[in-house]
C-alpha atoms as a PDB file:
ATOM      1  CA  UNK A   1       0.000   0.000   0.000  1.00  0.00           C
ATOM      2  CA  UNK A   2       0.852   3.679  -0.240  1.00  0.00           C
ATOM      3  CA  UNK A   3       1.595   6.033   2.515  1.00  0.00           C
ATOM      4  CA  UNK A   4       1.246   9.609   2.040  1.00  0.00           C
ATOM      5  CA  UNK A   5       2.636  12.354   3.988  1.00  0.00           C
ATOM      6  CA  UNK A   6       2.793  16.152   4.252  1.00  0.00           C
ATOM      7  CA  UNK A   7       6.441  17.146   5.775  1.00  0.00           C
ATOM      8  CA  UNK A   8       7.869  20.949   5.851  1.00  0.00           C
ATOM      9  CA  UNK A   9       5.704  21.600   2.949  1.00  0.00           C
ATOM     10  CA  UNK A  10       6.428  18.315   1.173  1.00  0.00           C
ATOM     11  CA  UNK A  11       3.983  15.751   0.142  1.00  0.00           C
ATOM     12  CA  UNK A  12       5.490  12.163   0.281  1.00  0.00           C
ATOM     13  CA  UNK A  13       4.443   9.201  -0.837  1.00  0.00           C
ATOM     14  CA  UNK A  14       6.043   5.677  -0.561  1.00  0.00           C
ATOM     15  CA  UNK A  15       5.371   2.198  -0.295  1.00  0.00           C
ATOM     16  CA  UNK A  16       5.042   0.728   3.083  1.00  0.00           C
ATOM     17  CA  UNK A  17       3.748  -3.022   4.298  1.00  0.00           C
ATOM     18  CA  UNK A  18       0.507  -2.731   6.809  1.00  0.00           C
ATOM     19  CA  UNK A  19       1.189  -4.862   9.874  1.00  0.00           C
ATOM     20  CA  UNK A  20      -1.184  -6.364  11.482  1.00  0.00           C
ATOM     21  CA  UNK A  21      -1.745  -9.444  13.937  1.00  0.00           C
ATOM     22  CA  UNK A  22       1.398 -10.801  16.035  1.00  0.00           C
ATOM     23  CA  UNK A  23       3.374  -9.020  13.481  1.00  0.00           C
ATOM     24  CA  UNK A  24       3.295  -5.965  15.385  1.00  0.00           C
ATOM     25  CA  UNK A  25       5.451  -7.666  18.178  1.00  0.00           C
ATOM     26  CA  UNK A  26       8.188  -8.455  15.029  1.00  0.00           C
ATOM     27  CA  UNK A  27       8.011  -5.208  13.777  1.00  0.00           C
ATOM     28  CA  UNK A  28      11.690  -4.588  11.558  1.00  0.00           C
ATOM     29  CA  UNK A  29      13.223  -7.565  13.481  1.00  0.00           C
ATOM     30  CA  UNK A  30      15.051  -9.761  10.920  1.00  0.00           C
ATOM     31  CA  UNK A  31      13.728  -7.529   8.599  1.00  0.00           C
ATOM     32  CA  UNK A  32      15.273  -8.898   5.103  1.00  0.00           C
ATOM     33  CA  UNK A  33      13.183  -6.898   2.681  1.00  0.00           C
ATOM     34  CA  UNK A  34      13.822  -3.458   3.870  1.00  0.00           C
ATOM     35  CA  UNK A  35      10.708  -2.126   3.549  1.00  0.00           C
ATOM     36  CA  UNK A  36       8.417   0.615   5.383  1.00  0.00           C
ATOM     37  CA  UNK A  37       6.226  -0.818   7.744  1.00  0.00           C
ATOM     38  CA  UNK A  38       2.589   0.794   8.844  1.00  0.00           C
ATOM     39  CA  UNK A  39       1.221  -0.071  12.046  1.00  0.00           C
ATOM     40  CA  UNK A  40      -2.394   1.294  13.289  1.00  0.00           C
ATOM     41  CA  UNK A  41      -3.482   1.469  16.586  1.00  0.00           C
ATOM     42  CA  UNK A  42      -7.572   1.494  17.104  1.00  0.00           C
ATOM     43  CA  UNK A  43      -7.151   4.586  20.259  1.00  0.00           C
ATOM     44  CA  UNK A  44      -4.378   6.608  20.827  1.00  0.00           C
ATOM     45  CA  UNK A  45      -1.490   5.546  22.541  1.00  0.00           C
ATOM     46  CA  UNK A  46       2.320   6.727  23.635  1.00  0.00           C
ATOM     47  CA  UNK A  47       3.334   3.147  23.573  1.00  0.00           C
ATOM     48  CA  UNK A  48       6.892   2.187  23.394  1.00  0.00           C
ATOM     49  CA  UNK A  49       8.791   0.682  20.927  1.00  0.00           C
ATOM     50  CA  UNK A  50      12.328  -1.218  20.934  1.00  0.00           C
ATOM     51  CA  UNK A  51      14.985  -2.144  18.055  1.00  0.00           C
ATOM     52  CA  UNK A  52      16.563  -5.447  19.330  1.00  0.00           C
ATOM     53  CA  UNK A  53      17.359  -7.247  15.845  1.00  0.00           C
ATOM     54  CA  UNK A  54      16.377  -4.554  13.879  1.00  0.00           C
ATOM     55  CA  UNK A  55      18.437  -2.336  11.174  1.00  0.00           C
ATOM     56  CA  UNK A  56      18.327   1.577  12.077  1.00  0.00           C
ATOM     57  CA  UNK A  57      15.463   2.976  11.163  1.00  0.00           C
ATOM     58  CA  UNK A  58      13.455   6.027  11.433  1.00  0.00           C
ATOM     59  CA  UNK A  59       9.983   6.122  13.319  1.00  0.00           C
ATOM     60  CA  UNK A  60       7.466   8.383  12.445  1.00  0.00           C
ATOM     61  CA  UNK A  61       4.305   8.368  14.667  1.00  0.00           C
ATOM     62  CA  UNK A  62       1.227   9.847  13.596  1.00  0.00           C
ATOM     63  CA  UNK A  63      -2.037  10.844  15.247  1.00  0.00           C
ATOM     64  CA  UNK A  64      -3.997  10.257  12.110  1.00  0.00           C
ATOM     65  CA  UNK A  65      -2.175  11.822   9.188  1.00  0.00           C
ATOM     66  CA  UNK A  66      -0.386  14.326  11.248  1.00  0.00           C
ATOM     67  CA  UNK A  67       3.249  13.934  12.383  1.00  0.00           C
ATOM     68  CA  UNK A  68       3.571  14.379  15.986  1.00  0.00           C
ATOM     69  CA  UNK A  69       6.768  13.207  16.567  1.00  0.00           C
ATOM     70  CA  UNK A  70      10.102  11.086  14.521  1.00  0.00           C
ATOM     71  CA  UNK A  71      13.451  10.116  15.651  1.00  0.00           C
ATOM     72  CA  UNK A  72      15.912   8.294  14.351  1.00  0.00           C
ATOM     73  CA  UNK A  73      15.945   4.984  16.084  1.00  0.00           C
ATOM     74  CA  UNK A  74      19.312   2.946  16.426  1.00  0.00           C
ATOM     75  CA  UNK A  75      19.589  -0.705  16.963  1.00  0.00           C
ATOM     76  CA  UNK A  76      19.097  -2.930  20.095  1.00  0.00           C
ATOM     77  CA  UNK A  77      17.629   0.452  22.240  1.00  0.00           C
ATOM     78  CA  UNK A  78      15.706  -1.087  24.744  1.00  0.00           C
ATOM     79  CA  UNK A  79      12.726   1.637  25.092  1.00  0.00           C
ATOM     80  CA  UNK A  80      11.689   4.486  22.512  1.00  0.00           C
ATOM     81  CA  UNK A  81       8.923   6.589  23.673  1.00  0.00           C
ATOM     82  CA  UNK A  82       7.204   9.295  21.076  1.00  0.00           C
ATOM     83  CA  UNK A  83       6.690  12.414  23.085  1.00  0.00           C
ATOM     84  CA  UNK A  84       2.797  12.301  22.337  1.00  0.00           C
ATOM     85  CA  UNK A  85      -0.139  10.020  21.894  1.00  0.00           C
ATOM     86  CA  UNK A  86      -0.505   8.503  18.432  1.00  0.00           C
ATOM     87  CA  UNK A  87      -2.581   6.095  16.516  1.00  0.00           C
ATOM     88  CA  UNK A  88       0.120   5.301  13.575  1.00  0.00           C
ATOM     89  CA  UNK A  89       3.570   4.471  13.462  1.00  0.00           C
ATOM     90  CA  UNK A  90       5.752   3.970  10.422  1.00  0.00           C
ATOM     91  CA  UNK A  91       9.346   2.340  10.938  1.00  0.00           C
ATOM     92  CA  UNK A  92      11.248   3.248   7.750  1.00  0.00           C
ATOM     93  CA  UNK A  93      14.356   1.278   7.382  1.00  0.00           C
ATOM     94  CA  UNK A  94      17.909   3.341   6.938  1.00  0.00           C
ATOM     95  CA  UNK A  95      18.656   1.993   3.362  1.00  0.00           C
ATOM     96  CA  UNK A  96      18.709   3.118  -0.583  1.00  0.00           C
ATOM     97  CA  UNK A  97      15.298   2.943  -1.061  1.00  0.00           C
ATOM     98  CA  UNK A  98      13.955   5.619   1.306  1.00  0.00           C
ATOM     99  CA  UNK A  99      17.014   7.979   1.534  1.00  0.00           C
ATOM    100  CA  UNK A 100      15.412  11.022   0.453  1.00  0.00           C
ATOM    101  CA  UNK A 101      12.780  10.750   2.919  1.00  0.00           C
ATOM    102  CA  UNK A 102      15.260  10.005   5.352  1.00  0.00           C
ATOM    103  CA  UNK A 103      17.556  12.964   4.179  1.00  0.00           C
ATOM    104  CA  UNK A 104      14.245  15.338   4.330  1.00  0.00           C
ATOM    105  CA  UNK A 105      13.615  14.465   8.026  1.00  0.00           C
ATOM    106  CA  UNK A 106      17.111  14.144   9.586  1.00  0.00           C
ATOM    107  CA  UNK A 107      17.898  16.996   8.254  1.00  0.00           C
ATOM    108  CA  UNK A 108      15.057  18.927   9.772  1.00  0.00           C
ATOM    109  CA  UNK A 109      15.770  17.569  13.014  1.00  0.00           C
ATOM    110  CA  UNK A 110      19.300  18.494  13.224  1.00  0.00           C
ATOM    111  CA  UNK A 111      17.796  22.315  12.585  1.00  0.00           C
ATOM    112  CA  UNK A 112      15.145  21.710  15.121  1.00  0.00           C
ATOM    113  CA  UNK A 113      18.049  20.605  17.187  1.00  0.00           C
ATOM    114  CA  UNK A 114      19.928  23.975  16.331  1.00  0.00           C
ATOM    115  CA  UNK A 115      16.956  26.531  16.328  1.00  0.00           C
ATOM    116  CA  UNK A 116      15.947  24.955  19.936  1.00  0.00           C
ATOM    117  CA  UNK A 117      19.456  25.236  21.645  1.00  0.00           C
ATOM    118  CA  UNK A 118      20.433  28.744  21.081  1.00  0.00           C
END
């Protein structure tokens, strides 16, 4: 399926896998494929997430269609928290296939980062 997204004036669009049933507990573990993954939630939730066996990847969680919060999420961290409630998550694997989405929102968090600090 498709996932669209509105980023910094951007619309985005990409191919991602829907998750559903136990594999939401697998998640990007083992992940060979490299491929987004979409995860819905039926109520809003600040559930954590971990990366044991998992590449780096960015998370992006989503309360609907609106970003509420992303980080980039290296492996085997034990507890990754959004700072809000959400209902989505995507988990976009670090590789070729999604580095200019990855580009777009690293490099808006490292002026975030900047902006915030001074």
């Amino acid at each position: 399926m498709k996932a669209k997204l509105k980023f910094k004036g951007k619309e985005l669009e990409f191919e991602v896998d829907k998750v559903k049933g136990t594999k939401k507990f697998i998640g990007l573990m083992f992940n060979k494929k490299g491929k987004a993954l979409l995860f819905e939630f039926s109520r809003p939730t600040q559930q954590a997430i971990h990366s044991f066996f998992c590449p780096d990847f960015l998370a992006i969680w989503l309360q609907k269609n609106k970003i509420v919060d992303y980080k980039l999420v290296k492996r085997n961290k034990p507890y990754i928290k959004p700072n809000k409630q959400f209902t989505r998550l995507l988990e976009i694997p670090i590789n070729q296939k999604y580095q200019g989405i990855i580009k777009l929102f690293l490099e808006n968090k490292k002026k975030d980062l900047n902006t915030t600090s001074s």
